[in-house]
C-alpha atoms as a PDB file:
ATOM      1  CA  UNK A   1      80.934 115.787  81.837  1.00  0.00           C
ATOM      2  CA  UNK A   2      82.655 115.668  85.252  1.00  0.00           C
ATOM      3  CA  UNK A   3      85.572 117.948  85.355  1.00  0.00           C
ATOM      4  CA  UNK A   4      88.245 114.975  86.394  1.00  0.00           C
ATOM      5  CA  UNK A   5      86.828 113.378  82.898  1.00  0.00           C
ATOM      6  CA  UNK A   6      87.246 116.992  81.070  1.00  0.00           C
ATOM      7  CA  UNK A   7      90.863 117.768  82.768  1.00  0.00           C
ATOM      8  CA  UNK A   8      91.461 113.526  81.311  1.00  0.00           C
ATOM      9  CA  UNK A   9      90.699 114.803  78.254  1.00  0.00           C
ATOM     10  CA  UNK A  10      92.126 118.454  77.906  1.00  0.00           C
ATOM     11  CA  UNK A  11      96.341 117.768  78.459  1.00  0.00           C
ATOM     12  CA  UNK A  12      97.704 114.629  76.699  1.00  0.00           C
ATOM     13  CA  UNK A  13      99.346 112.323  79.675  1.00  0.00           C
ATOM     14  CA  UNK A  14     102.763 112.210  78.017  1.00  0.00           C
ATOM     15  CA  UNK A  15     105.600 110.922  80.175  1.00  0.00           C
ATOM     16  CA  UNK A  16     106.731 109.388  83.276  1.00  0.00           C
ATOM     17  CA  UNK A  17     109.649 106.830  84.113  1.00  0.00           C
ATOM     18  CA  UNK A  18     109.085 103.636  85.991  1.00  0.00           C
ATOM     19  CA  UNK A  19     111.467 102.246  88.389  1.00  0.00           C
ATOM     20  CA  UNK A  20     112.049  99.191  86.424  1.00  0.00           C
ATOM     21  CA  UNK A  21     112.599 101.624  82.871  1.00  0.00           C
ATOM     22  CA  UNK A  22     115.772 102.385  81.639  1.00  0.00           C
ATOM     23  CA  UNK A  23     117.671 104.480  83.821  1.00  0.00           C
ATOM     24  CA  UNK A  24     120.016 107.261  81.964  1.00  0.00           C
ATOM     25  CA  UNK A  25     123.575 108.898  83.554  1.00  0.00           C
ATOM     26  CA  UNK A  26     123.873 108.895  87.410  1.00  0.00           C
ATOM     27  CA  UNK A  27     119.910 108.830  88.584  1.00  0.00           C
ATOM     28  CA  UNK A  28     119.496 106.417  91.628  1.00  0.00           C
ATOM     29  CA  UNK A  29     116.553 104.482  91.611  1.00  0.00           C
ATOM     30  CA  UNK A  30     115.153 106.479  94.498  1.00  0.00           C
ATOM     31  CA  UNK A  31     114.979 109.549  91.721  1.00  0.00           C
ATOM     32  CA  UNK A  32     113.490 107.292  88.954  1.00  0.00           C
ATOM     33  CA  UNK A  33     110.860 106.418  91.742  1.00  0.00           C
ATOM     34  CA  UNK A  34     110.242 109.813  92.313  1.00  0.00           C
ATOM     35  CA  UNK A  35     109.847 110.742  88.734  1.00  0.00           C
ATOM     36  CA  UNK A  36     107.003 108.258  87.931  1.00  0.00           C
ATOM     37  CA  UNK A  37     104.715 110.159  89.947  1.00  0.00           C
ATOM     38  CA  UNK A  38     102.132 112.089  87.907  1.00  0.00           C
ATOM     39  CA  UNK A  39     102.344 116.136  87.962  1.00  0.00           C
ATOM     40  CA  UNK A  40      98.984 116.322  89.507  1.00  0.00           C
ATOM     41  CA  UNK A  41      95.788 114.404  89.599  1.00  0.00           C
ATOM     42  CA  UNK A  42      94.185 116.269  86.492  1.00  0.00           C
ATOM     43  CA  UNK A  43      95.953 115.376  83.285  1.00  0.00           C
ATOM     44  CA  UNK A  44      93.845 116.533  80.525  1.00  0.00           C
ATOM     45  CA  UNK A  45      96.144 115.489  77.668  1.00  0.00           C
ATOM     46  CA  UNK A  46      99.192 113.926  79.642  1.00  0.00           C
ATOM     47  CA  UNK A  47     100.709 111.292  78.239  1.00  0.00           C
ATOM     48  CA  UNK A  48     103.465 108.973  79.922  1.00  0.00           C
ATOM     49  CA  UNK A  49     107.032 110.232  79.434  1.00  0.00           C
ATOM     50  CA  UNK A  50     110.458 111.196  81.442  1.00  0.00           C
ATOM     51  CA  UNK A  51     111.041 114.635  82.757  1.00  0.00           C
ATOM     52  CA  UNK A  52     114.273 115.557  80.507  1.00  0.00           C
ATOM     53  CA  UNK A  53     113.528 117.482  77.477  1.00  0.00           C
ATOM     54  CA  UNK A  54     116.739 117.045  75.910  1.00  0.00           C
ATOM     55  CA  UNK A  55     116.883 113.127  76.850  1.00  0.00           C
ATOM     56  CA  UNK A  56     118.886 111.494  73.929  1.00  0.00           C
ATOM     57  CA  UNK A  57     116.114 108.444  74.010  1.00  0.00           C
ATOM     58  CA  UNK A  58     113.292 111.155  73.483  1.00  0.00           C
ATOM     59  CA  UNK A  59     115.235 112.487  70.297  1.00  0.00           C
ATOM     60  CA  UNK A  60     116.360 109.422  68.586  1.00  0.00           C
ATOM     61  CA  UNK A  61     114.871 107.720  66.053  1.00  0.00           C
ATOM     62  CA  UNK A  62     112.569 105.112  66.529  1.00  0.00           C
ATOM     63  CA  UNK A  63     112.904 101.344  64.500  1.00  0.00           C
ATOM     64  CA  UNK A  64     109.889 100.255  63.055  1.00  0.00           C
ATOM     65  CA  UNK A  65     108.096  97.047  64.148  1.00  0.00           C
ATOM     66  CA  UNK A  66     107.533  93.880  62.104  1.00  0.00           C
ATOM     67  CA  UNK A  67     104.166  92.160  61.962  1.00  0.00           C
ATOM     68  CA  UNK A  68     104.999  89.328  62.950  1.00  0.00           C
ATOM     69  CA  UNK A  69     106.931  90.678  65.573  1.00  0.00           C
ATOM     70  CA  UNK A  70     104.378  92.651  67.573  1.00  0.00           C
ATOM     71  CA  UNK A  71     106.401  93.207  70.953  1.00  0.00           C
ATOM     72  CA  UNK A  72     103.671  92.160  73.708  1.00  0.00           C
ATOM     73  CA  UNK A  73     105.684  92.342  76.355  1.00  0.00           C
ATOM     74  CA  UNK A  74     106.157  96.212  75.538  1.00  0.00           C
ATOM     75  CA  UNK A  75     102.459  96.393  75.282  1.00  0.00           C
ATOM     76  CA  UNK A  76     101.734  94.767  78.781  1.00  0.00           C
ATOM     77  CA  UNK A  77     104.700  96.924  80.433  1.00  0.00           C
ATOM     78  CA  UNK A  78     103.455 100.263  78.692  1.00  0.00           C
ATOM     79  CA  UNK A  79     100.067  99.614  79.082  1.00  0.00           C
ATOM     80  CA  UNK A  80     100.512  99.083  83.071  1.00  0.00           C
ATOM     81  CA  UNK A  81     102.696 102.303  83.376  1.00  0.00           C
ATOM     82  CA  UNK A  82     100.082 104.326  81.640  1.00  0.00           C
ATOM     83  CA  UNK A  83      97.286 103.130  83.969  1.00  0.00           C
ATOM     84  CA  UNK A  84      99.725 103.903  86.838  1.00  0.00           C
ATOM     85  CA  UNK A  85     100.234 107.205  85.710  1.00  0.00           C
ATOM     86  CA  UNK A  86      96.691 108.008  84.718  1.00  0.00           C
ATOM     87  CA  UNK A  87      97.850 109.459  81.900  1.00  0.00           C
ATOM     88  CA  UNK A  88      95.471 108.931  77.932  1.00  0.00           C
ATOM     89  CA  UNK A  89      98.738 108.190  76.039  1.00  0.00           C
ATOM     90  CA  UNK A  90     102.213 106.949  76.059  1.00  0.00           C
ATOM     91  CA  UNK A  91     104.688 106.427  73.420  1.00  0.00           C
ATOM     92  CA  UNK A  92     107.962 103.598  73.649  1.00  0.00           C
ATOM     93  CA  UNK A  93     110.617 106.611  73.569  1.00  0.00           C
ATOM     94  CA  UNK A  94     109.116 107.896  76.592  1.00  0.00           C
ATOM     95  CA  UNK A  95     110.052 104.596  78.971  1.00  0.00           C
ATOM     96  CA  UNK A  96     113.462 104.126  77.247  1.00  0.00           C
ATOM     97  CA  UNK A  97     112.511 101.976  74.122  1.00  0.00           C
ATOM     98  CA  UNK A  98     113.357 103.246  70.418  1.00  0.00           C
ATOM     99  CA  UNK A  99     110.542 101.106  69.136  1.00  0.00           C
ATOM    100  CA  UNK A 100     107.268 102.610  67.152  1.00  0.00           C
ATOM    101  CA  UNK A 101     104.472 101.870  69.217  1.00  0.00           C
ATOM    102  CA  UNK A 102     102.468 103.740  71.427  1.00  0.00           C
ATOM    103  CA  UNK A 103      99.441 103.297  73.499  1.00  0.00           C
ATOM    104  CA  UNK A 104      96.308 105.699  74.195  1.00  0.00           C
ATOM    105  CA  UNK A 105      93.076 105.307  76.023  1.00  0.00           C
ATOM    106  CA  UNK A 106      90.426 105.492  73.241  1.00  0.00           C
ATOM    107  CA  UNK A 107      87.999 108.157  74.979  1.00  0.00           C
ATOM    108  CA  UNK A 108      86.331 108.226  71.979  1.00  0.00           C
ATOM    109  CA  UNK A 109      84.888 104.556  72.018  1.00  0.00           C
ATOM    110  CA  UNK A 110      82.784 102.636  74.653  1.00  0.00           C
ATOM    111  CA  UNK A 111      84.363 101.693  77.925  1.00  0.00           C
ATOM    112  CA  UNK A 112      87.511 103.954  76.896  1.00  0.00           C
ATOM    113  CA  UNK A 113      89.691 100.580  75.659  1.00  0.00           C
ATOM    114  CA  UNK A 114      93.367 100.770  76.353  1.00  0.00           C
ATOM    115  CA  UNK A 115      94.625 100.030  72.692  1.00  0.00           C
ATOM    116  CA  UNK A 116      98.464  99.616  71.422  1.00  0.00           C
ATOM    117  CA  UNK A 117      98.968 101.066  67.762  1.00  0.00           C
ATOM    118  CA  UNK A 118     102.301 100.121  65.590  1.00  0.00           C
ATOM    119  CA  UNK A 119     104.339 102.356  62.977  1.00  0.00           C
ATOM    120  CA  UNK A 120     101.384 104.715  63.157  1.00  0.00           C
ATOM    121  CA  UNK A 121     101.405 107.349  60.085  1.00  0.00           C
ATOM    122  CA  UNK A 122      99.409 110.162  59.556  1.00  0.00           C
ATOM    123  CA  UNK A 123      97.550 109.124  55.604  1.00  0.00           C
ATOM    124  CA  UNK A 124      95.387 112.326  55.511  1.00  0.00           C
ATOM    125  CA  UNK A 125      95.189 115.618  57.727  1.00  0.00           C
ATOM    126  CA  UNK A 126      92.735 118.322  57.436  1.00  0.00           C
ATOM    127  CA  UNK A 127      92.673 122.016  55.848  1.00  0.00           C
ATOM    128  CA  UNK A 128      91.516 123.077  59.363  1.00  0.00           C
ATOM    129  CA  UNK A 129      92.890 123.411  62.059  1.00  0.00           C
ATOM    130  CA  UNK A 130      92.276 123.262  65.848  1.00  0.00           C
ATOM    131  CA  UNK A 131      94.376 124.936  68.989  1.00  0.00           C
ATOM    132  CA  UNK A 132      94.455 122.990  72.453  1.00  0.00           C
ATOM    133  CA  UNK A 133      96.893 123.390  75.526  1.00  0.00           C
ATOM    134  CA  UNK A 134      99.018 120.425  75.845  1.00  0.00           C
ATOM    135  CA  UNK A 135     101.486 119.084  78.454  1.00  0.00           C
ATOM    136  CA  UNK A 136     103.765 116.342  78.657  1.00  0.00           C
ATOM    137  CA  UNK A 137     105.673 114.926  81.536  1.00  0.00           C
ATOM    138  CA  UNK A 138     108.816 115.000  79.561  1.00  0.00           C
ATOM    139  CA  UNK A 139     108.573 118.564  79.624  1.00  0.00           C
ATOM    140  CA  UNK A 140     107.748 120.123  83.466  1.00  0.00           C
ATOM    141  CA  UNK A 141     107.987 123.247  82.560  1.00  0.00           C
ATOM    142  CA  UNK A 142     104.389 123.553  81.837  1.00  0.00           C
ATOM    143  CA  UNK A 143     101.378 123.416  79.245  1.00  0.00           C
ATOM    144  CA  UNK A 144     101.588 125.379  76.153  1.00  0.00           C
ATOM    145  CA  UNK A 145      98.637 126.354  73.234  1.00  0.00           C
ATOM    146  CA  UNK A 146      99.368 123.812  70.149  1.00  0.00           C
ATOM    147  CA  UNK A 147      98.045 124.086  66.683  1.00  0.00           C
ATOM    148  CA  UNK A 148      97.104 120.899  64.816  1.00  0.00           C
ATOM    149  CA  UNK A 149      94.684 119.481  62.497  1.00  0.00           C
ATOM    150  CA  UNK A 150      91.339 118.893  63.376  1.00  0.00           C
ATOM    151  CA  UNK A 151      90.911 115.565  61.763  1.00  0.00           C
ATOM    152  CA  UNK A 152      93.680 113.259  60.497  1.00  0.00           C
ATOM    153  CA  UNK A 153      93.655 109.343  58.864  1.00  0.00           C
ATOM    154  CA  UNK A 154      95.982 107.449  60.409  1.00  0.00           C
ATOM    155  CA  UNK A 155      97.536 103.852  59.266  1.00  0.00           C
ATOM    156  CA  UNK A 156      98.880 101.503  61.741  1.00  0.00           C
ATOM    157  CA  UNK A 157      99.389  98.069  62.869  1.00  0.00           C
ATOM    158  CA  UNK A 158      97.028  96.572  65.466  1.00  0.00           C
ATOM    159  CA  UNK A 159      98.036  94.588  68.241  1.00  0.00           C
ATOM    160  CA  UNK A 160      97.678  91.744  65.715  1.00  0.00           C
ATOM    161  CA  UNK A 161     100.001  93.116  62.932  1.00  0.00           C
ATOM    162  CA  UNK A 162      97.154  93.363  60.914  1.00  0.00           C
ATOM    163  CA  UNK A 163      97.047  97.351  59.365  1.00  0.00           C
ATOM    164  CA  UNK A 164      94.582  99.382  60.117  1.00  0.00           C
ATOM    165  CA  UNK A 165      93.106 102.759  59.003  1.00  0.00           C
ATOM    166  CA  UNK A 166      91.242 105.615  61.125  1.00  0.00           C
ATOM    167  CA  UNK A 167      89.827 109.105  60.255  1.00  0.00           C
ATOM    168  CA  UNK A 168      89.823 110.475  63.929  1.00  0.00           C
ATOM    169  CA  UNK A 169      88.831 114.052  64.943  1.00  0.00           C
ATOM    170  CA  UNK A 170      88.479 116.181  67.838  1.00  0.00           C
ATOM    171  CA  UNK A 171      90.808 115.111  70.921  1.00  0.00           C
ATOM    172  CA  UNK A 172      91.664 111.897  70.059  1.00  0.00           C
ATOM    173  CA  UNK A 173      93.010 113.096  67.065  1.00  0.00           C
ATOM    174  CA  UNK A 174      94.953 115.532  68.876  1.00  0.00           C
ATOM    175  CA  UNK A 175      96.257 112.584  70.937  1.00  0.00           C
ATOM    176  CA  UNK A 176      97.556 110.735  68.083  1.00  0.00           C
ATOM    177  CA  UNK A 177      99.433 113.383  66.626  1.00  0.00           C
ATOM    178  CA  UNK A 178     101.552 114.126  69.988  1.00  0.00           C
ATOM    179  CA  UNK A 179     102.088 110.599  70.371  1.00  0.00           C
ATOM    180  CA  UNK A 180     103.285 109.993  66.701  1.00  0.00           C
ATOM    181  CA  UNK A 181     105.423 113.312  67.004  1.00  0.00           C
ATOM    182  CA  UNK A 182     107.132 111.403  69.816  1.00  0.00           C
ATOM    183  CA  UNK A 183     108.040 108.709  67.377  1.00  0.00           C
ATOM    184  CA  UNK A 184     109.659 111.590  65.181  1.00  0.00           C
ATOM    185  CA  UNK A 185     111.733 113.047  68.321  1.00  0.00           C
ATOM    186  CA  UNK A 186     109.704 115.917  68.735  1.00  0.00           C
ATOM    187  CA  UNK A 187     108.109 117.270  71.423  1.00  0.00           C
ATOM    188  CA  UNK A 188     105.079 119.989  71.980  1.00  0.00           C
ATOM    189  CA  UNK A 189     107.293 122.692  72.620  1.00  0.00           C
ATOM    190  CA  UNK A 190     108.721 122.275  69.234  1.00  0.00           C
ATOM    191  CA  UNK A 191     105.574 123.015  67.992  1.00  0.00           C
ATOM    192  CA  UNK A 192     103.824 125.333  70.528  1.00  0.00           C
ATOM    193  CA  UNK A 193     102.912 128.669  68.982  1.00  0.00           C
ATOM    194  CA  UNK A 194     104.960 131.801  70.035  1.00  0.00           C
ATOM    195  CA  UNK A 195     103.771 132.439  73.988  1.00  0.00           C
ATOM    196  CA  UNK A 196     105.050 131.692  76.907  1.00  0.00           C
ATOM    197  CA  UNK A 197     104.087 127.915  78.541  1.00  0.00           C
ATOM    198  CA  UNK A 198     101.555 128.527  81.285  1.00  0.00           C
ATOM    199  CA  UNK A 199     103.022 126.473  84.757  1.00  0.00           C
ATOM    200  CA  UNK A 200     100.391 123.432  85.830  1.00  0.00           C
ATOM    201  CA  UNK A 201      98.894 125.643  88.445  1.00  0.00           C
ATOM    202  CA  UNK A 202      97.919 128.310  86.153  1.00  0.00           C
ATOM    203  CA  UNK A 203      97.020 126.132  83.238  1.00  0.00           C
ATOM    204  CA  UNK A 204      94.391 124.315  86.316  1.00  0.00           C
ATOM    205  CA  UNK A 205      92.926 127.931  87.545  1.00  0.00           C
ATOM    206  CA  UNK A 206      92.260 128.864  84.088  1.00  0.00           C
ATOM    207  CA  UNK A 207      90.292 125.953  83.262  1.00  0.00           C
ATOM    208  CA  UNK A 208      88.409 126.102  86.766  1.00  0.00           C
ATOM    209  CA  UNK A 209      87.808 129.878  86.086  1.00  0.00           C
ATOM    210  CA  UNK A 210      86.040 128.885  82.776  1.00  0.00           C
ATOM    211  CA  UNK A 211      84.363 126.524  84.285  1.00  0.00           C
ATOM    212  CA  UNK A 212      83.271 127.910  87.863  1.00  0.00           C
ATOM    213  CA  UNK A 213      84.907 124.879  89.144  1.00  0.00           C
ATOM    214  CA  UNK A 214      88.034 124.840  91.405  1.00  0.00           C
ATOM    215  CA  UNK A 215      90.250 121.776  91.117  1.00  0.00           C
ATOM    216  CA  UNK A 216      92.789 120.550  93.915  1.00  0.00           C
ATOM    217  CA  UNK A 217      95.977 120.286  92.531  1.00  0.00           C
ATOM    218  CA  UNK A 218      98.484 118.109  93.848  1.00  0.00           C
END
């Protein structure tokens, strides 16, 4: 596995505001620009969020979506800001929307499909459990160790409204659970275990020291 693909897979791509997003108190549009841009060209498990921890749309609670109602203009405008920010998973609070839905690169299927999930709930989560570094553009202070479940079952609404239910493990389990804690208002550091968060730069030379790789960040 290359280590752009590994890096893709190790931080979950968790937030960055688009130009055209909601913009909150006095930010000109020439900041919101500037914000969109990814922290670095490596995100492991970086999602697709904006850079204020203590935003108000980041903490609120989200509004469930009908079936019949599946938003697809949401989908189209989150799905096109994730792929800008090359990020594996964004969720609505992140780009200004108080809706439940959230979208994440399946890396655990062929061709890594770009899929939208709706009301997502966690059904089932395992006995054991699993710790990973995580980041999140809605917090740039850094990465910090999380411990989650190692496998979960999650229910959902497809892009159809039809529900759905998955028994996911391994990353992309890791990847639902901080995008459905984003439905909840809660972020990583709420649930980052007791060290301090390790800045992008020496999250990056850790993982290229394990590896005997170095990796340009940006």
């Amino acid at each position: 596995m290359s280590i752009c693909k590994l890096a893709r897979m190790l931080i979950i791509g968790l937030c960055v505001m688009s130009q055209g997003c909601i913009k909150h108190g006095s930010e000109s549009s020439h900041e919101a620009s500037q914000s969109s841009k990814p922290l670095f060209n490596h995100p492991e498990l970086f999602t697709h969020s904006r850079s204020v921890t203590q935003n108000k749309t980041l903490r609120n609670v989200n509004q469930p979506i009908h079936p019949e109602s599946i938003p697809t203009d949401l989908v189209v405008k989150m799905k096109r800001i994730l792929e800008e920010s090359g990020g594996i998973g964004i969720a609505a609070p992140q780009i200004g929307i108080n809706q439940q839905a959230i979208i994440i690169v399946r890396t655990d299927k062929p061709d890594n499909p770009v899929q939208a999930y709706f009301n997502p709930r966690l059904t089932w989560v395992s006995e054991t459990l699993s710790k990973d570094y995580e980041g999140c553009l809605s917090v740039p202070d850094g990465v910090g160790l999380v411990e989650r479940p190692s496998e979960i079952t999650v229910r959902y609404l497809d892009e159809t409204g039809e529900a759905q239910e998955e028994t996911l493990s391994g990353i992309i389990a890791r990847v639902f659970q901080h995008e459905i804690d984003h439905l909840n208002g809660i972020l990583f550091i709420d649930k980052k275990l007791d060290q301090p968060l390790l800045s992008v730069e020496e999250y990056m030379k850790m993982k290229a020291e394990k590896s005997n790789t170095v990796i340009d960040v940006q």
